[in-house]
PDB file of N, CA and C in Angstrom:
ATOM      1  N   UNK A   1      87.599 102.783 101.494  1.00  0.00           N
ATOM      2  CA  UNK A   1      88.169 104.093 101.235  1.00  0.00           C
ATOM      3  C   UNK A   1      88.721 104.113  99.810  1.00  0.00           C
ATOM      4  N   UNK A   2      88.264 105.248  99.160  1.00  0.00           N
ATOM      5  CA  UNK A   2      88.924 105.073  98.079  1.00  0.00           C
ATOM      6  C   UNK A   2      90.421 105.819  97.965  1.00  0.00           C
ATOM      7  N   UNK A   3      91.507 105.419  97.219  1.00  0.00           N
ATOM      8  CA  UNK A   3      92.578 105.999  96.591  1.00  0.00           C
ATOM      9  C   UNK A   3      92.509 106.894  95.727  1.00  0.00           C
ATOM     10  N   UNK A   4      92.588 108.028  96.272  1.00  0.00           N
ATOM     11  CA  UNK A   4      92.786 109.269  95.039  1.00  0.00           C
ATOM     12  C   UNK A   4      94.486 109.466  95.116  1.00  0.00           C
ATOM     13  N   UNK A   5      94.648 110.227  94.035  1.00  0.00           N
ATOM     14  CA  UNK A   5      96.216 110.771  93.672  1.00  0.00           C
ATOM     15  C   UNK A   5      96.356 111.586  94.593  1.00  0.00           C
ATOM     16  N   UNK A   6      95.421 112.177  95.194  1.00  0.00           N
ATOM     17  CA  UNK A   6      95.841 113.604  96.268  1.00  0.00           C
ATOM     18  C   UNK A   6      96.437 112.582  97.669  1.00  0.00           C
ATOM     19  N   UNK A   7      95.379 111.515  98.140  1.00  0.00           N
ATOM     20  CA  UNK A   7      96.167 110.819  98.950  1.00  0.00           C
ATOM     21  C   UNK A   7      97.343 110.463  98.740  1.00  0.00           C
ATOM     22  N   UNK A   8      97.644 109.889  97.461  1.00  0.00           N
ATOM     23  CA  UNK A   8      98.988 109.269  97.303  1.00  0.00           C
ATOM     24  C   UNK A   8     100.262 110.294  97.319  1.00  0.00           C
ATOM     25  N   UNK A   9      99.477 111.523  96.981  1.00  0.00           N
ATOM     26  CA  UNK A   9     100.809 112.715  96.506  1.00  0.00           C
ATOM     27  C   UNK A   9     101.476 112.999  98.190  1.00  0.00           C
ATOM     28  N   UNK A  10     100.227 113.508  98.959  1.00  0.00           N
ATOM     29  CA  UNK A  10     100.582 113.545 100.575  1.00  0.00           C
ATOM     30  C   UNK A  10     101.083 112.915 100.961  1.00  0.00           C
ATOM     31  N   UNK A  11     100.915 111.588 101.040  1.00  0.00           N
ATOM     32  CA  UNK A  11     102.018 110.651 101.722  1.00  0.00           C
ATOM     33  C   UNK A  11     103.392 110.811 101.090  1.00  0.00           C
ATOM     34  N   UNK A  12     103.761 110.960  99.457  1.00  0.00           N
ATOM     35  CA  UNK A  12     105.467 110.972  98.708  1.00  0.00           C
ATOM     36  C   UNK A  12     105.702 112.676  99.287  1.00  0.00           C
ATOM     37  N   UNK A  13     104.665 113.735  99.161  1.00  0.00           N
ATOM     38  CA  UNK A  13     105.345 115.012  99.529  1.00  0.00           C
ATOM     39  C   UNK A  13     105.985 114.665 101.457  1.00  0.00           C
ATOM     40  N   UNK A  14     105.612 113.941 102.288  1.00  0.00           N
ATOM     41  CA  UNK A  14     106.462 113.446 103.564  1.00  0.00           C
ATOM     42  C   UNK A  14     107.425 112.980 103.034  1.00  0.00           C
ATOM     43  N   UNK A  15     107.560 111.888 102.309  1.00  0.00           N
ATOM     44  CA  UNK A  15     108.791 111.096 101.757  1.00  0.00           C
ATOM     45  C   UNK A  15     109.844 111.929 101.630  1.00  0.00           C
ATOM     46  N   UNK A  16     109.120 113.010 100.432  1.00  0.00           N
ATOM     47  CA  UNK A  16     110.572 113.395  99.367  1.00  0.00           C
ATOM     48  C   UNK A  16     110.850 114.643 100.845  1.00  0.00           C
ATOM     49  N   UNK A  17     110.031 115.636 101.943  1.00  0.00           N
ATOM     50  CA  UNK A  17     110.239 116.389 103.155  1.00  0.00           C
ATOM     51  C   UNK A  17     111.261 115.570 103.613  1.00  0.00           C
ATOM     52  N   UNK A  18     111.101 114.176 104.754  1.00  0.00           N
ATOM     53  CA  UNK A  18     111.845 113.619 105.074  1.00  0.00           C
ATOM     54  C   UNK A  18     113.489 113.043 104.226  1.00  0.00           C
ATOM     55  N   UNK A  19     113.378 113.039 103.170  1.00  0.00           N
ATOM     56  CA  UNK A  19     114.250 112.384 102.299  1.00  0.00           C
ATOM     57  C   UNK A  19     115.534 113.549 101.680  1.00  0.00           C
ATOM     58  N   UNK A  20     114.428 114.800 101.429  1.00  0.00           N
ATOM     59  CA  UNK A  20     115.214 115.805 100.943  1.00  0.00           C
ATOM     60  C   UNK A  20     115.689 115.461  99.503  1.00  0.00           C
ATOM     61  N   UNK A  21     114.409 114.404  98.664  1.00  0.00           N
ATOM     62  CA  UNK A  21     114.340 114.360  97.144  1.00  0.00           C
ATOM     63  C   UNK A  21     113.778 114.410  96.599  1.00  0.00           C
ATOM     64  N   UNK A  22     113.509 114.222  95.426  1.00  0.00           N
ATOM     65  CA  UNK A  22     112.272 114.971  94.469  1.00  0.00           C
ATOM     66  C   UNK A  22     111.731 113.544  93.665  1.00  0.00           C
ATOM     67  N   UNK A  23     111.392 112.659  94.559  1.00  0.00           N
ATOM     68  CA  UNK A  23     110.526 111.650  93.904  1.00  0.00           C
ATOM     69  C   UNK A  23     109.513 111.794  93.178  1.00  0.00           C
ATOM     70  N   UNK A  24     108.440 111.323  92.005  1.00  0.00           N
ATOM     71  CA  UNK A  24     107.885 111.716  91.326  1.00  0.00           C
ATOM     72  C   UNK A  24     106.430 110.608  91.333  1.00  0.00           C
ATOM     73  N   UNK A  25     105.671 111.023  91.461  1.00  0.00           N
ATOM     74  CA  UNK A  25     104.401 109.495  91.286  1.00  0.00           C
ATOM     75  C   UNK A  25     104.042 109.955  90.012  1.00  0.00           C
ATOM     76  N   UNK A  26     103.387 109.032  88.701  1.00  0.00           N
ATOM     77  CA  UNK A  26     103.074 108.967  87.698  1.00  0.00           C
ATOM     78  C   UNK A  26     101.702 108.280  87.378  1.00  0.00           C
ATOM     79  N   UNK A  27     101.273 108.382  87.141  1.00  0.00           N
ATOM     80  CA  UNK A  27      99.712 107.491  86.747  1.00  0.00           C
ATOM     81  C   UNK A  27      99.467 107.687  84.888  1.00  0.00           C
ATOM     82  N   UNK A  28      99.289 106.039  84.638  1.00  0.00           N
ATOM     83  CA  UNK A  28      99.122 105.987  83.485  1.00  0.00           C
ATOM     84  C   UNK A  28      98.145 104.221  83.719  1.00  0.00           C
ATOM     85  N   UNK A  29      96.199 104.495  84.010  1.00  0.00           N
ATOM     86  CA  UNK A  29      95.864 103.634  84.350  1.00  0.00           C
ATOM     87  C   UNK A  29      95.936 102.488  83.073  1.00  0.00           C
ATOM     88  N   UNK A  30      95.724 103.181  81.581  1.00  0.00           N
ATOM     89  CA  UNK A  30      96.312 102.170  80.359  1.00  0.00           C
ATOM     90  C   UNK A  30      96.959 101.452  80.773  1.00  0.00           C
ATOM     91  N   UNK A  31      98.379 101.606  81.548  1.00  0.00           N
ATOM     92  CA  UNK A  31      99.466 100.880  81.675  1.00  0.00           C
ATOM     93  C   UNK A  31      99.262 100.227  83.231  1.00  0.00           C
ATOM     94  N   UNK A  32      98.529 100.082  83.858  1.00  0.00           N
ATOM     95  CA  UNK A  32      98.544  99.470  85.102  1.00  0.00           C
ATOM     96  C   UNK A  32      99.003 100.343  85.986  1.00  0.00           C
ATOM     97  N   UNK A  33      98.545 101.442  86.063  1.00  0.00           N
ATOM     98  CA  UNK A  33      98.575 102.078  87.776  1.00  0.00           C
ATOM     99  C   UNK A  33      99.336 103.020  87.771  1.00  0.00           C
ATOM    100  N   UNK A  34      99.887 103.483  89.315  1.00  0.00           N
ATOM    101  CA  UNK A  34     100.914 104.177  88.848  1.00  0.00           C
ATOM    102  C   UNK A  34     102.048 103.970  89.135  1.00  0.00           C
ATOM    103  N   UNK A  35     103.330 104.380  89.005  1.00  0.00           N
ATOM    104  CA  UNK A  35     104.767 104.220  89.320  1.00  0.00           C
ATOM    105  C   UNK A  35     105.688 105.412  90.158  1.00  0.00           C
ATOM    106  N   UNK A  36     106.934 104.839  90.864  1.00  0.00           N
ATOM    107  CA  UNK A  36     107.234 106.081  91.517  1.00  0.00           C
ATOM    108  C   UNK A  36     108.725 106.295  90.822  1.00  0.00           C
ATOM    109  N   UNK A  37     109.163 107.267  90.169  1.00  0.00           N
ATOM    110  CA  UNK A  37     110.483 107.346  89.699  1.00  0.00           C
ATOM    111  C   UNK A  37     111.132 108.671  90.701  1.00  0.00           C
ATOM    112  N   UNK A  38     112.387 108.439  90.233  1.00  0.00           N
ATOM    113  CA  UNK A  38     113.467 109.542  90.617  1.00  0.00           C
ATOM    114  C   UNK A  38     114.452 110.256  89.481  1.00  0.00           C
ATOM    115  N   UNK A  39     114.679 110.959  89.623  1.00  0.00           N
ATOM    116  CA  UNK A  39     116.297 111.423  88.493  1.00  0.00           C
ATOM    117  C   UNK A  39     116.886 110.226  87.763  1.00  0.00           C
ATOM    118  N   UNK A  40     116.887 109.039  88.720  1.00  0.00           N
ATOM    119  CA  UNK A  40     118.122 108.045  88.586  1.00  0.00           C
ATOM    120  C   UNK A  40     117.110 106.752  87.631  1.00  0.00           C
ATOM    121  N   UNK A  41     115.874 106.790  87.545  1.00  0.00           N
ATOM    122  CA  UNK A  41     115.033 106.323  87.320  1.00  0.00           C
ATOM    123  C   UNK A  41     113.393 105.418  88.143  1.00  0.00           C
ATOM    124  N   UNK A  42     113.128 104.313  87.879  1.00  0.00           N
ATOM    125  CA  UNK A  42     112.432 103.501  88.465  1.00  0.00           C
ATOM    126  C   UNK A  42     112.934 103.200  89.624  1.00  0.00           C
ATOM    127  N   UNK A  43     111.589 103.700  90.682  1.00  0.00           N
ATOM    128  CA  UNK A  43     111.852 103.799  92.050  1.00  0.00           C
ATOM    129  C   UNK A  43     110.928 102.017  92.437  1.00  0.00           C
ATOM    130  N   UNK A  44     109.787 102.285  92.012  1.00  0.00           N
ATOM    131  CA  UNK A  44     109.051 100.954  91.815  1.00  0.00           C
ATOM    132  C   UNK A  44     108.046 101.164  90.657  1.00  0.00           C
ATOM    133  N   UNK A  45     107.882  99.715  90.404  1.00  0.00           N
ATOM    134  CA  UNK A  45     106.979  99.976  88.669  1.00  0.00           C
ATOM    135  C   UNK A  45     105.042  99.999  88.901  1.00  0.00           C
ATOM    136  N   UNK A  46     104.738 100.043  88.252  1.00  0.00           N
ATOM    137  CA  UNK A  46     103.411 100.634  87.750  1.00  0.00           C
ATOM    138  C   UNK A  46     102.586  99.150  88.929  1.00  0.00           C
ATOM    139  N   UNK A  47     101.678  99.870  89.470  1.00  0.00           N
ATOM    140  CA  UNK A  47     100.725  99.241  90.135  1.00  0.00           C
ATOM    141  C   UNK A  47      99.194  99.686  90.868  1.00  0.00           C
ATOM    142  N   UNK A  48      98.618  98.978  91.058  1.00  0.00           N
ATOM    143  CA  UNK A  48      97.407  99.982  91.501  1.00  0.00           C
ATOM    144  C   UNK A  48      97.423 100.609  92.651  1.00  0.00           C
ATOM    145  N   UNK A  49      96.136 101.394  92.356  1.00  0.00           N
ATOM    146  CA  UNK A  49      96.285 102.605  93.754  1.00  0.00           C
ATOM    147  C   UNK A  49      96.842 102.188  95.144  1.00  0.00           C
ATOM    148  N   UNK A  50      95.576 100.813  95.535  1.00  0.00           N
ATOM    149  CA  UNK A  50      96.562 100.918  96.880  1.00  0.00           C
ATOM    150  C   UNK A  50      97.504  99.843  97.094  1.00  0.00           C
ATOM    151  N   UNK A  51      97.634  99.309  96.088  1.00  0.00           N
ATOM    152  CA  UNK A  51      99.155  98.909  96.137  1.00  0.00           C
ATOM    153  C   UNK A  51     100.427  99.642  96.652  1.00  0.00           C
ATOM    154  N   UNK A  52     100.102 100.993  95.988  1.00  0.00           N
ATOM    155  CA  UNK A  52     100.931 102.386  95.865  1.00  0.00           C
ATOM    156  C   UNK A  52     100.779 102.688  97.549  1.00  0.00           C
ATOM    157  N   UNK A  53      99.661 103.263  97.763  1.00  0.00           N
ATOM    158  CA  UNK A  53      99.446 103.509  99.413  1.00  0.00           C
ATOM    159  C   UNK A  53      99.739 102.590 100.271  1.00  0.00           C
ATOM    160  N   UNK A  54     100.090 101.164 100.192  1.00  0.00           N
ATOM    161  CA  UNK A  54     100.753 100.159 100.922  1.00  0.00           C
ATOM    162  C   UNK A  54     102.175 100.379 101.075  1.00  0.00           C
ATOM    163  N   UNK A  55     102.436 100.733  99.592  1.00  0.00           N
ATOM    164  CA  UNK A  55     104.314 100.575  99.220  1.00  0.00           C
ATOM    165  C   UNK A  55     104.946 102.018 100.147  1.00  0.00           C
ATOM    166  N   UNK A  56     104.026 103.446  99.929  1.00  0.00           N
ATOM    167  CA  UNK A  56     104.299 104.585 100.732  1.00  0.00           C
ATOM    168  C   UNK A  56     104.020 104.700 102.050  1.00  0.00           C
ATOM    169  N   UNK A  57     103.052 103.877 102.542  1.00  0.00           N
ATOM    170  CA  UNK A  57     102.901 103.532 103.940  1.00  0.00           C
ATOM    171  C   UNK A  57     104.188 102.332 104.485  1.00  0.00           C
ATOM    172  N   UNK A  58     104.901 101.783 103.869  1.00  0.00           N
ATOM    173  CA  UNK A  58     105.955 101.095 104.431  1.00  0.00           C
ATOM    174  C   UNK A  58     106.887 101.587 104.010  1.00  0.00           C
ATOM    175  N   UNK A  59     107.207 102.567 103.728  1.00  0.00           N
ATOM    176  CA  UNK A  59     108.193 103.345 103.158  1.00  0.00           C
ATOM    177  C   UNK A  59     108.360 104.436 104.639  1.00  0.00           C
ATOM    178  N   UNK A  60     107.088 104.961 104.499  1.00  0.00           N
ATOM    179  CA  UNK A  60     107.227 105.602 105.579  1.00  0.00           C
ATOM    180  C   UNK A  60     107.153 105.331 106.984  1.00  0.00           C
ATOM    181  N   UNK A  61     106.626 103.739 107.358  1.00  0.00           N
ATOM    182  CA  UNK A  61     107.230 103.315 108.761  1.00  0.00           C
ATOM    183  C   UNK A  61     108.272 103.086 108.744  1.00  0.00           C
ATOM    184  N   UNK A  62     109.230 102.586 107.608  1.00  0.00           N
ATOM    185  CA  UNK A  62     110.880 102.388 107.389  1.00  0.00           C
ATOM    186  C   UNK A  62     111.579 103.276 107.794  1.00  0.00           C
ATOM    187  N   UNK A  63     110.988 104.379 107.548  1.00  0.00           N
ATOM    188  CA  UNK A  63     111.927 105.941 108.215  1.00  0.00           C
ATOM    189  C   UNK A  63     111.400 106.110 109.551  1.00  0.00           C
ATOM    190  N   UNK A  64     110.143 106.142 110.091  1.00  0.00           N
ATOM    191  CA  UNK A  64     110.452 106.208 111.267  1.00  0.00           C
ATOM    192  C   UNK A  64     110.733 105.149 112.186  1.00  0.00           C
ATOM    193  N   UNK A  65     110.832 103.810 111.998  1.00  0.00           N
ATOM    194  CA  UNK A  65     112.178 102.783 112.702  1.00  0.00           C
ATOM    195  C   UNK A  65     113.390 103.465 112.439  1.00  0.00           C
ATOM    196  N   UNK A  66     113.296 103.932 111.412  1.00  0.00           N
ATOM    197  CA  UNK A  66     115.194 104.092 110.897  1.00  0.00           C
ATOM    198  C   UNK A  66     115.144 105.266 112.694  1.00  0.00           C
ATOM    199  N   UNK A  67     114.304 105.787 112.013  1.00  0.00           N
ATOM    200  CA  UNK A  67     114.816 107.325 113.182  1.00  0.00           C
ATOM    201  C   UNK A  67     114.337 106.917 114.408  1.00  0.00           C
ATOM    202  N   UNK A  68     113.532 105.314 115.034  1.00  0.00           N
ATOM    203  CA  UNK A  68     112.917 105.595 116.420  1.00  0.00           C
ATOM    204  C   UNK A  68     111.879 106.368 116.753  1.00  0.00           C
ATOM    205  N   UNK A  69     110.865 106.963 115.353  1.00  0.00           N
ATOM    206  CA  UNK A  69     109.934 107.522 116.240  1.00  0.00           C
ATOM    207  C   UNK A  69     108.910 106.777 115.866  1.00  0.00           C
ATOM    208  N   UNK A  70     108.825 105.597 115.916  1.00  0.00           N
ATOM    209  CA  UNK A  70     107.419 104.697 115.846  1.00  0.00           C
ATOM    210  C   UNK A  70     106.732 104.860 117.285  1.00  0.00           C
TER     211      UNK A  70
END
């Protein structure tokens, strides 16, 4: 399967729904991949696609343990 940005954006637009923040994904493949920042800064640093879809896929089973709906 490949990693597009539209996958990756869908999974952070749940995040930032659930979270109620305005996380940001960035892609700059020059620089190694992409990164996820916030207001406050570096959320995690630059990596490849599905690195990224690993890191937002455990991000988002983290919230639903947090909440019990696994």
């Amino acid at each position: 399967m490949r990693i597009t940005e539209k996958v990756l954006q869908s999974r952070l637009d749940i995040i930032n729904r659930r979270l109620k923040t305005e996380l940001v994904l960035n892609n700059a493949p020059c620089y190694g991949g992409y990164n996820l920042t916030s207001e406050r800064g570096t959320v995690r640093h630059r990596v490849p696609p599905r690195e990224m879809l690993n890191f937002l896929d455990g991000f988002l089973l983290g919230l639903d343990i947090e909440r019990k709906e696994y």
